[in-house]
C-alpha atoms as a PDB file:
ATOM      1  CA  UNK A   1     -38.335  30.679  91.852  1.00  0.00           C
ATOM      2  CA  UNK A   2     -39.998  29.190  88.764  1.00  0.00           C
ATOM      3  CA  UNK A   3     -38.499  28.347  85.765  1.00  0.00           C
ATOM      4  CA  UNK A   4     -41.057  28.719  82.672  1.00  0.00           C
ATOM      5  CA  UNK A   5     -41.019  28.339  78.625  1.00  0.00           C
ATOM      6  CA  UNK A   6     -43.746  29.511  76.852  1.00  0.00           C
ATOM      7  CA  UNK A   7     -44.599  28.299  73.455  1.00  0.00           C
ATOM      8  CA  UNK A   8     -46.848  30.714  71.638  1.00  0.00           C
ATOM      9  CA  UNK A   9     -47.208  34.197  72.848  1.00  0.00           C
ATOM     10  CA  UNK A  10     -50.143  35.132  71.526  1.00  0.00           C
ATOM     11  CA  UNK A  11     -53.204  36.595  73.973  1.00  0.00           C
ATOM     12  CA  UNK A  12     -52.976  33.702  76.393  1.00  0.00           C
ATOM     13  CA  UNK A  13     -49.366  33.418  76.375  1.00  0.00           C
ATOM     14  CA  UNK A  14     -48.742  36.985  76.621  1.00  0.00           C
ATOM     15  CA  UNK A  15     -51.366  37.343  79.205  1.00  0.00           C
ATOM     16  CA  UNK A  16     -50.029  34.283  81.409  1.00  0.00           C
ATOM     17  CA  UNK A  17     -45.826  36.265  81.022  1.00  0.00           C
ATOM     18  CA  UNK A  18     -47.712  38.992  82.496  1.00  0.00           C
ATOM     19  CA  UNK A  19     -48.499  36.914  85.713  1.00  0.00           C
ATOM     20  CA  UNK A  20     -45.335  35.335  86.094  1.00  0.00           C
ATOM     21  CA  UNK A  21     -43.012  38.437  85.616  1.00  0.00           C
ATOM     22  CA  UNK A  22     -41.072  38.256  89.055  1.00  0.00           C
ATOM     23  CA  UNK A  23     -40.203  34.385  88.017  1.00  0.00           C
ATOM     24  CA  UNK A  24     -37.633  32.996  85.105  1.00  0.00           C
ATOM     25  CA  UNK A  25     -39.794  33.382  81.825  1.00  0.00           C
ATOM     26  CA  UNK A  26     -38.319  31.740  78.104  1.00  0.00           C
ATOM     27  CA  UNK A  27     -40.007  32.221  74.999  1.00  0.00           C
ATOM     28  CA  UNK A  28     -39.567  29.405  72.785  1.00  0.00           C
ATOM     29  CA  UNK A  29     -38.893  31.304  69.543  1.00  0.00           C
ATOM     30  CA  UNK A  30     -35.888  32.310  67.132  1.00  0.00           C
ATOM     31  CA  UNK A  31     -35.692  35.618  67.791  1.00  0.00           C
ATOM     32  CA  UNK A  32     -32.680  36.418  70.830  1.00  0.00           C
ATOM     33  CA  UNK A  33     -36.060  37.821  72.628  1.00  0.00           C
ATOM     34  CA  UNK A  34     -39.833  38.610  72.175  1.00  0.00           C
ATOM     35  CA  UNK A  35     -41.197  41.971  72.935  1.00  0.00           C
ATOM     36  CA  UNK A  36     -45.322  42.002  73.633  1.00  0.00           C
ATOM     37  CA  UNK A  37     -47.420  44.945  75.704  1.00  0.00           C
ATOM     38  CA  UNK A  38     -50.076  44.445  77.516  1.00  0.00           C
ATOM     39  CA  UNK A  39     -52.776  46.502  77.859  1.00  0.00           C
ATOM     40  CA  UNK A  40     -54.639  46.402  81.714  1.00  0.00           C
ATOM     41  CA  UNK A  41     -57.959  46.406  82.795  1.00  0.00           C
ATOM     42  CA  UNK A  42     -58.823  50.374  83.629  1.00  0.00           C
ATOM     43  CA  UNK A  43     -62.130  52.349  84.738  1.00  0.00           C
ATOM     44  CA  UNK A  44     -64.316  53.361  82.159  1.00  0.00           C
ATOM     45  CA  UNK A  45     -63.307  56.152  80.208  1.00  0.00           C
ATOM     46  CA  UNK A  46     -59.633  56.133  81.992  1.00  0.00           C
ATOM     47  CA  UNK A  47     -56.695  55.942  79.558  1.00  0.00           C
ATOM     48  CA  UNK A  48     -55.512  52.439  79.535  1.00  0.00           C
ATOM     49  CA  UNK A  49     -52.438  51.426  81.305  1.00  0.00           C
ATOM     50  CA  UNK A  50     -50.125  49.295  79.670  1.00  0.00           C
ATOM     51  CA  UNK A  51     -47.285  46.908  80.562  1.00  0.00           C
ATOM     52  CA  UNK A  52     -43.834  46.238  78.743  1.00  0.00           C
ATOM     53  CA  UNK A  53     -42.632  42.654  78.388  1.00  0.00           C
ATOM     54  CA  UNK A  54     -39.405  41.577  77.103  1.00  0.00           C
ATOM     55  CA  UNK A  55     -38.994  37.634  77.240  1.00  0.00           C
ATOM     56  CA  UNK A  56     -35.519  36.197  76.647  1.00  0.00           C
ATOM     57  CA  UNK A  57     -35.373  32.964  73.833  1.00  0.00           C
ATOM     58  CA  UNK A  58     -34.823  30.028  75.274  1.00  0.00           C
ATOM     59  CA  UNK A  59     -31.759  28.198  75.387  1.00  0.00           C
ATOM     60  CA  UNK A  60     -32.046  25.195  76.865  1.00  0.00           C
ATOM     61  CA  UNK A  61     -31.809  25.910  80.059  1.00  0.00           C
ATOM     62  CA  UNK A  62     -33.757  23.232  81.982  1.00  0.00           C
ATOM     63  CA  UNK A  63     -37.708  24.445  82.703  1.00  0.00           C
ATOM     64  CA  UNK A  64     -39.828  23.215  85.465  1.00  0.00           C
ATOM     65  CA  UNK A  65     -42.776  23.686  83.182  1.00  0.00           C
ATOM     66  CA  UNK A  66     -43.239  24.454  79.331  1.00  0.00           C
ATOM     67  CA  UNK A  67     -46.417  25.599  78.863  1.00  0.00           C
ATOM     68  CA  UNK A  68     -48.006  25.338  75.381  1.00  0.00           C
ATOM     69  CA  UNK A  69     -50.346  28.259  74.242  1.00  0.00           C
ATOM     70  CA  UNK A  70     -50.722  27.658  70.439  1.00  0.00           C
ATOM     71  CA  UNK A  71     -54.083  26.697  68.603  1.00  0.00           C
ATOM     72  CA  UNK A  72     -54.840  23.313  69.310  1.00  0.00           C
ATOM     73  CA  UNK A  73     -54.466  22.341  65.613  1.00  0.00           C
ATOM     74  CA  UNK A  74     -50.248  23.599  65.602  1.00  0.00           C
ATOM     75  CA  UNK A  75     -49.797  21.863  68.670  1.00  0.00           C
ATOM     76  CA  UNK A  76     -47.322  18.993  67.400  1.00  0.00           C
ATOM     77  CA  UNK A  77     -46.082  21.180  64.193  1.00  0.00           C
ATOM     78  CA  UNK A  78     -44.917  23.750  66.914  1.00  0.00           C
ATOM     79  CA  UNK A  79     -43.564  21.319  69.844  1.00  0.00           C
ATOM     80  CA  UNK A  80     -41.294  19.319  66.918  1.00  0.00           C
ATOM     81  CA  UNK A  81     -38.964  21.459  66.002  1.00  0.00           C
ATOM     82  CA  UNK A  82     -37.839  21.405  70.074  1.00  0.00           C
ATOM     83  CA  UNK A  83     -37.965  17.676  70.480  1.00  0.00           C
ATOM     84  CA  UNK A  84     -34.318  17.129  71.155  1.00  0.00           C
ATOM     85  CA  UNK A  85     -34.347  19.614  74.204  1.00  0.00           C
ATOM     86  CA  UNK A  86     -37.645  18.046  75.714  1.00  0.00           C
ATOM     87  CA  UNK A  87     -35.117  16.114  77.927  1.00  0.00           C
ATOM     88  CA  UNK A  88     -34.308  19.969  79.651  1.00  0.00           C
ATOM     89  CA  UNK A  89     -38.314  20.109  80.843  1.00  0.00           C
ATOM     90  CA  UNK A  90     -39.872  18.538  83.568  1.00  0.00           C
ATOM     91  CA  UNK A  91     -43.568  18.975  82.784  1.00  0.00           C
ATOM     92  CA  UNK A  92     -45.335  20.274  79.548  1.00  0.00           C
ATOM     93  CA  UNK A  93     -48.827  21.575  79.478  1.00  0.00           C
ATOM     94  CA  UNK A  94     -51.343  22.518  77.279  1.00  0.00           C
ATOM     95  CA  UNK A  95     -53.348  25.978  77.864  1.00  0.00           C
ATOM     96  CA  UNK A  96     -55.512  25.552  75.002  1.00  0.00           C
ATOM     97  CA  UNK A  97     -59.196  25.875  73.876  1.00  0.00           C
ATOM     98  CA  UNK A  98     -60.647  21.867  72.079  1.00  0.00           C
ATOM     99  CA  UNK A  99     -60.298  18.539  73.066  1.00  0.00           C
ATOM    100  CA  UNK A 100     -58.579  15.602  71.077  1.00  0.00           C
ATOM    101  CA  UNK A 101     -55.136  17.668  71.067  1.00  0.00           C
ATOM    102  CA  UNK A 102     -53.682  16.211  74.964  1.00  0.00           C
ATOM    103  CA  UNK A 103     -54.327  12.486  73.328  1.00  0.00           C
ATOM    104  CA  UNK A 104     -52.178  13.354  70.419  1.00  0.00           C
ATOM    105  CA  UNK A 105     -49.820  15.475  72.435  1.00  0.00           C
ATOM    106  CA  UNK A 106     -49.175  11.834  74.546  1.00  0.00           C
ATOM    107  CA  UNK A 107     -48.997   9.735  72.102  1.00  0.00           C
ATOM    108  CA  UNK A 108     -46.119  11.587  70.536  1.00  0.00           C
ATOM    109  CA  UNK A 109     -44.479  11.847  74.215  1.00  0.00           C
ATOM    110  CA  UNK A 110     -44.532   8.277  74.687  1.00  0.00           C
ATOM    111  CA  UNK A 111     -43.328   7.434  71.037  1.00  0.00           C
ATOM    112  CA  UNK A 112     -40.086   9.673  71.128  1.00  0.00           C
ATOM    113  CA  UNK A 113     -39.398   8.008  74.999  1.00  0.00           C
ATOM    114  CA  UNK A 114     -39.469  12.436  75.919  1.00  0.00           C
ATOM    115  CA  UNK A 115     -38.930  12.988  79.876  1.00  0.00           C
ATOM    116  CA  UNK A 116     -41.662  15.548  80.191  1.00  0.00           C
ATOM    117  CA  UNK A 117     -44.755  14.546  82.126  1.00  0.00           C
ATOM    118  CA  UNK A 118     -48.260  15.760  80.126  1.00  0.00           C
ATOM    119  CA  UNK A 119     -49.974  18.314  82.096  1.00  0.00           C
ATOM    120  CA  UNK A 120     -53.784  19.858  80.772  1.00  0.00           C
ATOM    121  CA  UNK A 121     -54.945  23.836  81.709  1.00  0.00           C
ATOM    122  CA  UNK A 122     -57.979  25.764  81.118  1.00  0.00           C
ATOM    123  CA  UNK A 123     -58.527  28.900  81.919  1.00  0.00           C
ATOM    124  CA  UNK A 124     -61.385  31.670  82.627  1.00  0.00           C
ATOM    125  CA  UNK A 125     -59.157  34.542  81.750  1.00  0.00           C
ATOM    126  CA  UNK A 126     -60.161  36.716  78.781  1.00  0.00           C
ATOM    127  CA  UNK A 127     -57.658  38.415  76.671  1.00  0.00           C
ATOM    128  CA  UNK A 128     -57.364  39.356  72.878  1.00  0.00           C
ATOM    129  CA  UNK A 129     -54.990  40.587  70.604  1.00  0.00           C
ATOM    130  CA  UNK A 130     -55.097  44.427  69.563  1.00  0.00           C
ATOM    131  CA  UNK A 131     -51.964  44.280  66.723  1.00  0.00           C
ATOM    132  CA  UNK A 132     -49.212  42.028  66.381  1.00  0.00           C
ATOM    133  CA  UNK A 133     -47.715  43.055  69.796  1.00  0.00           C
ATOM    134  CA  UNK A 134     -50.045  44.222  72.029  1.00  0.00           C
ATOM    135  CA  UNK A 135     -52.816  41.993  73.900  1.00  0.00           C
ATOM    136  CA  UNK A 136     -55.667  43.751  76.183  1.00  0.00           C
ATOM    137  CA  UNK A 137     -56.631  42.079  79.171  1.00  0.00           C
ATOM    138  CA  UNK A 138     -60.314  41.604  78.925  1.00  0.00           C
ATOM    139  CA  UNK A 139     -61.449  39.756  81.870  1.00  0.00           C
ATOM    140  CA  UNK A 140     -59.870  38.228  85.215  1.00  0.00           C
ATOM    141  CA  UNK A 141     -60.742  34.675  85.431  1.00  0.00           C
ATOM    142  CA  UNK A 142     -59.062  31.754  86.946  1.00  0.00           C
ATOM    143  CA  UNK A 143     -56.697  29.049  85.521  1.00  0.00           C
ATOM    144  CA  UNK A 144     -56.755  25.287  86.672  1.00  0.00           C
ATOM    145  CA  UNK A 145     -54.254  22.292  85.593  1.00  0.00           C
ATOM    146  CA  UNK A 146     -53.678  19.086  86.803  1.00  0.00           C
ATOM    147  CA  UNK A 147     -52.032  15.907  84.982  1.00  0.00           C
ATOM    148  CA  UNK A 148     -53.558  14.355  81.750  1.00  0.00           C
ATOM    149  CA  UNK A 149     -52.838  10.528  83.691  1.00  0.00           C
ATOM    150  CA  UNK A 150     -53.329  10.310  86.881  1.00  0.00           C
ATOM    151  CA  UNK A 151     -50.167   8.497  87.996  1.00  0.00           C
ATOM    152  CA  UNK A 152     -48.284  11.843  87.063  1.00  0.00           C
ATOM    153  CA  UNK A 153     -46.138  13.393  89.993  1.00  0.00           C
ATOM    154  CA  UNK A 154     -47.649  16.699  91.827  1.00  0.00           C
ATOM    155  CA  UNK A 155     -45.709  19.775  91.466  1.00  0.00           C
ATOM    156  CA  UNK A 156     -45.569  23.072  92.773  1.00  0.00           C
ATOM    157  CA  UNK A 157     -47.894  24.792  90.095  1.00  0.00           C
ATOM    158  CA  UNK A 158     -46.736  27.636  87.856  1.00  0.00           C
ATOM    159  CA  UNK A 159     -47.939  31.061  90.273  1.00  0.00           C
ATOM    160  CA  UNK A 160     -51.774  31.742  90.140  1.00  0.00           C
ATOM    161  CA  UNK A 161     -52.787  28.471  89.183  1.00  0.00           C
ATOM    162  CA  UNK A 162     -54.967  25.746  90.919  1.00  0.00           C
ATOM    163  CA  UNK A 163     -54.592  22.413  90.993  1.00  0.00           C
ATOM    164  CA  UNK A 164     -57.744  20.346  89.574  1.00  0.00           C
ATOM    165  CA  UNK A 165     -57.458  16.379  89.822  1.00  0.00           C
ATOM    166  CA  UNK A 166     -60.095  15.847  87.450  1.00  0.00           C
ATOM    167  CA  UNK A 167     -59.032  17.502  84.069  1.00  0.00           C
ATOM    168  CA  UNK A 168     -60.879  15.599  81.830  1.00  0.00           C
ATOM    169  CA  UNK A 169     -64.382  17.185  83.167  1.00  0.00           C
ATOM    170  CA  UNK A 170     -62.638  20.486  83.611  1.00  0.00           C
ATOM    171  CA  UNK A 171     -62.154  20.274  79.570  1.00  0.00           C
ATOM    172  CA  UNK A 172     -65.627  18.911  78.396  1.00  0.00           C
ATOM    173  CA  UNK A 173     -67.016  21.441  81.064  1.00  0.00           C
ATOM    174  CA  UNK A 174     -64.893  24.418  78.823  1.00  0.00           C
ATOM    175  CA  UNK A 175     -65.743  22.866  76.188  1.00  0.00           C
ATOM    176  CA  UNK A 176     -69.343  23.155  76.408  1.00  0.00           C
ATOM    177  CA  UNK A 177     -69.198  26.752  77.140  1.00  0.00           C
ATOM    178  CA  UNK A 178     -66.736  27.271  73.640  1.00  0.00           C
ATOM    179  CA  UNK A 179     -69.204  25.419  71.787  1.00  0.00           C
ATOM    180  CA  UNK A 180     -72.134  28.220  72.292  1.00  0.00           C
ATOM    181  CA  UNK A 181     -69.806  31.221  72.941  1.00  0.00           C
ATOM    182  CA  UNK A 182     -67.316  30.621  70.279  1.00  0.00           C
ATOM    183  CA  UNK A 183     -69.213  29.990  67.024  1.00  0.00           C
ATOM    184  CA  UNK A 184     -71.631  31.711  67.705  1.00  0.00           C
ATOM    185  CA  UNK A 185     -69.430  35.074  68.155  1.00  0.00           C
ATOM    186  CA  UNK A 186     -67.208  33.992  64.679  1.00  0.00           C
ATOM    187  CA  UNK A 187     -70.823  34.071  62.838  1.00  0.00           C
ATOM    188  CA  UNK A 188     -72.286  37.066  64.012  1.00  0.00           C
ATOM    189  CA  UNK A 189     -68.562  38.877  64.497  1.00  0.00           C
ATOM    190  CA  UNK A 190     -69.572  40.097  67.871  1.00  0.00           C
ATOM    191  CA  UNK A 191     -67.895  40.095  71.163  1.00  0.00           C
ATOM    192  CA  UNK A 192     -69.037  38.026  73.848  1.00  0.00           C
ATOM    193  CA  UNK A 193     -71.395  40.145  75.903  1.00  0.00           C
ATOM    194  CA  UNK A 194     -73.117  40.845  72.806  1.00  0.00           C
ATOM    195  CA  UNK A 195     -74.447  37.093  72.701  1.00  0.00           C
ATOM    196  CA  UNK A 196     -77.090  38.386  75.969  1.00  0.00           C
ATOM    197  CA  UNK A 197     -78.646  41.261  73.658  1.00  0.00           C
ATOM    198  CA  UNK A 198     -82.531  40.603  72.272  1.00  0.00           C
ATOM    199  CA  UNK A 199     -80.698  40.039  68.560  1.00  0.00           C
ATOM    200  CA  UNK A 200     -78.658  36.980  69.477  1.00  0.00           C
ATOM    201  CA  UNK A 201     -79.732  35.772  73.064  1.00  0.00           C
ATOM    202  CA  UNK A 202     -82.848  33.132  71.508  1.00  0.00           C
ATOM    203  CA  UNK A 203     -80.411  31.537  69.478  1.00  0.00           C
ATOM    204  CA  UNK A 204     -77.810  31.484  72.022  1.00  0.00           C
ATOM    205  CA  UNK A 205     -80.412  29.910  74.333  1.00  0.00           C
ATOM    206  CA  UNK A 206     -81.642  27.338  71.313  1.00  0.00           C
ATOM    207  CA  UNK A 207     -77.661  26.298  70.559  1.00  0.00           C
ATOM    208  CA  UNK A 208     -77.118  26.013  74.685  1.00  0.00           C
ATOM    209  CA  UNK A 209     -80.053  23.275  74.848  1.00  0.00           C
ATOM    210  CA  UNK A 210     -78.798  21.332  71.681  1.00  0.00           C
ATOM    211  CA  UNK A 211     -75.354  21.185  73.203  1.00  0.00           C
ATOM    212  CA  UNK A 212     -76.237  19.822  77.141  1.00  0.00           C
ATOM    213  CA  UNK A 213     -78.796  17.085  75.505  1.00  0.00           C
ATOM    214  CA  UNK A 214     -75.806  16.231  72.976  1.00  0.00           C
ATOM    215  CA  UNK A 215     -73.532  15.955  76.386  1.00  0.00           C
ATOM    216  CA  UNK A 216     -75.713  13.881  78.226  1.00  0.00           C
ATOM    217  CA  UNK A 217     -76.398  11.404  75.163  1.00  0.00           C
ATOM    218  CA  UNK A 218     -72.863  10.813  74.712  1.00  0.00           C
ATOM    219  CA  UNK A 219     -72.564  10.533  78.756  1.00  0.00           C
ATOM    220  CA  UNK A 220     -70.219  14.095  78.972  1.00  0.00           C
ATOM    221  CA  UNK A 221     -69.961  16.047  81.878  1.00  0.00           C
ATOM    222  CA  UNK A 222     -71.504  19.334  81.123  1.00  0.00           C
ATOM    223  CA  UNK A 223     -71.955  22.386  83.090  1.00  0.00           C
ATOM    224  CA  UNK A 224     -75.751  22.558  84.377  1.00  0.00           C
ATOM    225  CA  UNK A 225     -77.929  24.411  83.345  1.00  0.00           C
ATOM    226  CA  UNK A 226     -75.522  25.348  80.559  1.00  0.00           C
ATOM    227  CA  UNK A 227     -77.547  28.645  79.548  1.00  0.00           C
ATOM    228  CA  UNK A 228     -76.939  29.981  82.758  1.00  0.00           C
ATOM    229  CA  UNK A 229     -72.833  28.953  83.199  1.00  0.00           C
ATOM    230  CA  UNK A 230     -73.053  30.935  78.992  1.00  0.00           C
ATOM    231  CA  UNK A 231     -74.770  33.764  80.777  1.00  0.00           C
ATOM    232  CA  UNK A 232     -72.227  34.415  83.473  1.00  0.00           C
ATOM    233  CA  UNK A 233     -69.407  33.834  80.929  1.00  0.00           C
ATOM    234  CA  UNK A 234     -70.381  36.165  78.652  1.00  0.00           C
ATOM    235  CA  UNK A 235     -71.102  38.721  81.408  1.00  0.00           C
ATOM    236  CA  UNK A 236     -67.946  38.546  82.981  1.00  0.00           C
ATOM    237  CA  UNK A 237     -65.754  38.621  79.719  1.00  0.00           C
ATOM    238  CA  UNK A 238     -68.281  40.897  77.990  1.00  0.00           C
ATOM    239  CA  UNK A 239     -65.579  43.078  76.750  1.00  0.00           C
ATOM    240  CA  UNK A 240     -63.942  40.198  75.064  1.00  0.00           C
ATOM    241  CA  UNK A 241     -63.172  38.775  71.645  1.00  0.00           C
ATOM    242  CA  UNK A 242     -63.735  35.052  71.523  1.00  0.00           C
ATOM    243  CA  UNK A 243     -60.143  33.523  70.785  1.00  0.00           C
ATOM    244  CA  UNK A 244     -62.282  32.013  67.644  1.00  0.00           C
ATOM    245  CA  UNK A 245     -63.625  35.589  66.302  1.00  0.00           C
ATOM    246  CA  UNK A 246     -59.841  37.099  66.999  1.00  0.00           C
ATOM    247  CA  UNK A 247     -58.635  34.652  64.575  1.00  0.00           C
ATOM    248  CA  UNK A 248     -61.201  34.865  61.732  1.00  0.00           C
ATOM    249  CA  UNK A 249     -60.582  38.239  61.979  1.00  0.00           C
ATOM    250  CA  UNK A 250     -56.930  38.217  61.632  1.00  0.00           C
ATOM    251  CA  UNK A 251     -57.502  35.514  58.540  1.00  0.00           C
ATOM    252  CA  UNK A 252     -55.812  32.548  60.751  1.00  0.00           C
ATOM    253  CA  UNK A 253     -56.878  29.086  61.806  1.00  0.00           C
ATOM    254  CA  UNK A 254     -58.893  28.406  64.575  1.00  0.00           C
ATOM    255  CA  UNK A 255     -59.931  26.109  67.263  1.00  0.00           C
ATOM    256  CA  UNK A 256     -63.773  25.334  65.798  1.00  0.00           C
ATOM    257  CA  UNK A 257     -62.710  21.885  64.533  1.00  0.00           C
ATOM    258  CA  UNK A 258     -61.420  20.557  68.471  1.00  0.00           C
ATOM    259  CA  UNK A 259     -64.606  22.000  69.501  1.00  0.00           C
ATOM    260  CA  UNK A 260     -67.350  22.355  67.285  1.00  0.00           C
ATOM    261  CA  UNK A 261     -66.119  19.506  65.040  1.00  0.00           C
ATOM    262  CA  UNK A 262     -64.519  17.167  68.021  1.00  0.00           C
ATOM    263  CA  UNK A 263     -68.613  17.387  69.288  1.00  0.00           C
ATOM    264  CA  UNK A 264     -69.927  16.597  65.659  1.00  0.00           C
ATOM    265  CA  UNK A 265     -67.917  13.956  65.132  1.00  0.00           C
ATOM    266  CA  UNK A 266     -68.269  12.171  68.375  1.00  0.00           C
ATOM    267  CA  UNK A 267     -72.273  12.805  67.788  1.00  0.00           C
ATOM    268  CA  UNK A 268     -71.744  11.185  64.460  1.00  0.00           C
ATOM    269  CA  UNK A 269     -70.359   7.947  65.990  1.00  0.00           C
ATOM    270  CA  UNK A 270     -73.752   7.851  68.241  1.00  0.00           C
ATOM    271  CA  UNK A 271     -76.107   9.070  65.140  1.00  0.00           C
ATOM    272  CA  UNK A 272     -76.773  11.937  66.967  1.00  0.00           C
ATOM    273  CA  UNK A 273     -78.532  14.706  65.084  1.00  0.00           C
ATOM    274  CA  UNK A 274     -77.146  18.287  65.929  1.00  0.00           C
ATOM    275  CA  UNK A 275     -78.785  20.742  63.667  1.00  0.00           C
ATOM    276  CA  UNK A 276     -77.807  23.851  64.798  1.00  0.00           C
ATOM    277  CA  UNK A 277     -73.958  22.373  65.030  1.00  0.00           C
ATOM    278  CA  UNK A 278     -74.076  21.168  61.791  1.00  0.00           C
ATOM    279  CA  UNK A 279     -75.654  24.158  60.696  1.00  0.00           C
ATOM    280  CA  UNK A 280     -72.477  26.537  62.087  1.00  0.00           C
ATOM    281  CA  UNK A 281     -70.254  24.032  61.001  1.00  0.00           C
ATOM    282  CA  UNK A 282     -71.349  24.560  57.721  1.00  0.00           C
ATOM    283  CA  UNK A 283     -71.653  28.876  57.607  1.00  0.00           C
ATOM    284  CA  UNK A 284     -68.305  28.850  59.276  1.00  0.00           C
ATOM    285  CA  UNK A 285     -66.662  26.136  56.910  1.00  0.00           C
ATOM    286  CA  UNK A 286     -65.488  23.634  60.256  1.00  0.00           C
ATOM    287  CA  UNK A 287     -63.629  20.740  59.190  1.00  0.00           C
ATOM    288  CA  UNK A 288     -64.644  17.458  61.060  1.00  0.00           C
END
């Protein structure tokens, strides 16, 4: 049996406790345990059914993986305070939207000498938050993780993952697909299936185009064509709330500036123009 800390039980989190119920499950919080429900996926016009989930805190005790689920931007501020029991974990990884985040997240590893090895995840699956303590699952997908350096050891995986050698193409593939999908749902407050109608789908398409050229100028593996890998996204998570337009909604932070703003500023570097970037970046006030 698995032994698993999650940090962060939002939608992902909570979704990913779901999955691993018949192993050990921690939250890493203050409280002596975390209740969340989760709603399931049910027939149309069936009652929902929902799921109970009572996590005990962590204490200590020693975790073949932690896996981090907070907004790319709280990463560090949340993984501090638990620095002196990083020596209890064998593995950390990040399930998290943006890139820029796992380079941080190492450097910190390597400059307080912490035993865990870095570990990256991304995931298809769609979930969103309906209050405080309740998440609906919107949309199976799957999840893939593999190390952050190569030389890292292999592990048995946490259950229902894949293993994926190549992370770094995994992440600029997801990111791609966040870059169209995300924004573009925060502006127009919309979930994602809504991005196919005849009232968003032309500038869907236009933003889709701007983001594969910017990939292959700055030599990025991209998802191609990238309007069709947005199309089937979309489709299968139509029911969904981008993880973006969930937290505009609930007046939070979000992940536009590793996506959105980790693009614009790499295009900067290369004097790339990215109108339709810049323009979102600028309606949806994304620091980069």
């Amino acid at each position: 049996m698995i032994t698993i800390g999650i940090l962060g039980l939002g939608a992902m989190g909570t979704l990913m406790a779901y999955h691993w119920r018949q192993h050990r499950v921690f939250a890493l919080t203050q409280q002596p345990q975390l209740s969340r429900t989760l709603q399931l996926p049910s027939p149309q016009q069936a009652k929902p059914s929902a799921v109970s989930l009572q996590l005990p805190c962590w204490q200590q005790q020693p975790l073949d993986w932690l896996v981090v689920c907070t907004k790319a931007a709280d990463t560090l501020t949340a993984l501090t305070p638990y620095r002196q029991q990083l020596s209890s974990v064998r593995r950390l990884v990040l399930l998290q939207n943006g890139v820029g985040q796992q380079q941080q997240v190492q450097q910190w590893l390597d400059g307080i000498n912490a035993a865990p090895t870095l570990w990256v995840a991304s995931s298809t699956e769609g979930a969103y938050r309906l209050a405080q303590d309740t998440v609906v699952y919107a949309g199976q997908g799957t999840t893939v993780a593999g190390p952050w350096l190569s030389q890292a050891d292999q592990a048995p995986l946490p259950p229902g993952w894949q293993f994926e050698p190549n992370m770094r193409e995994r992440l600029l593939h997801k990111l791609a697909l966040n870059a169209v999908i995300n924004p573009l749902t925060a502006k127009h407050r919309c979930r994602n299936g809504e991005l196919l109608s005849q009232q968003y789908w032309p500038e869907t398409e236009a933003l889709c185009d701007e983001v594969e050229q910017a990939f292959e100028q700055l030599q990025w593996p991209c998802p191609t064509p990238l309007v069709q890998r947005v199309r089937e996204v979309a489709t299968a998570t139509a029911n969904n709330q981008s993880s973006t337009l969930q937290d505009i909604l609930a007046n939070r932070a979000n992940e536009l500036p590793h996506i959105t703003g980790y693009i614009l500023q790499a295009a900067a570097a290369q004097q790339l123009a990215l109108p339709q970037q810049r323009a979102l970046a600028q309606q949806l006030n994304i620091r980069w």
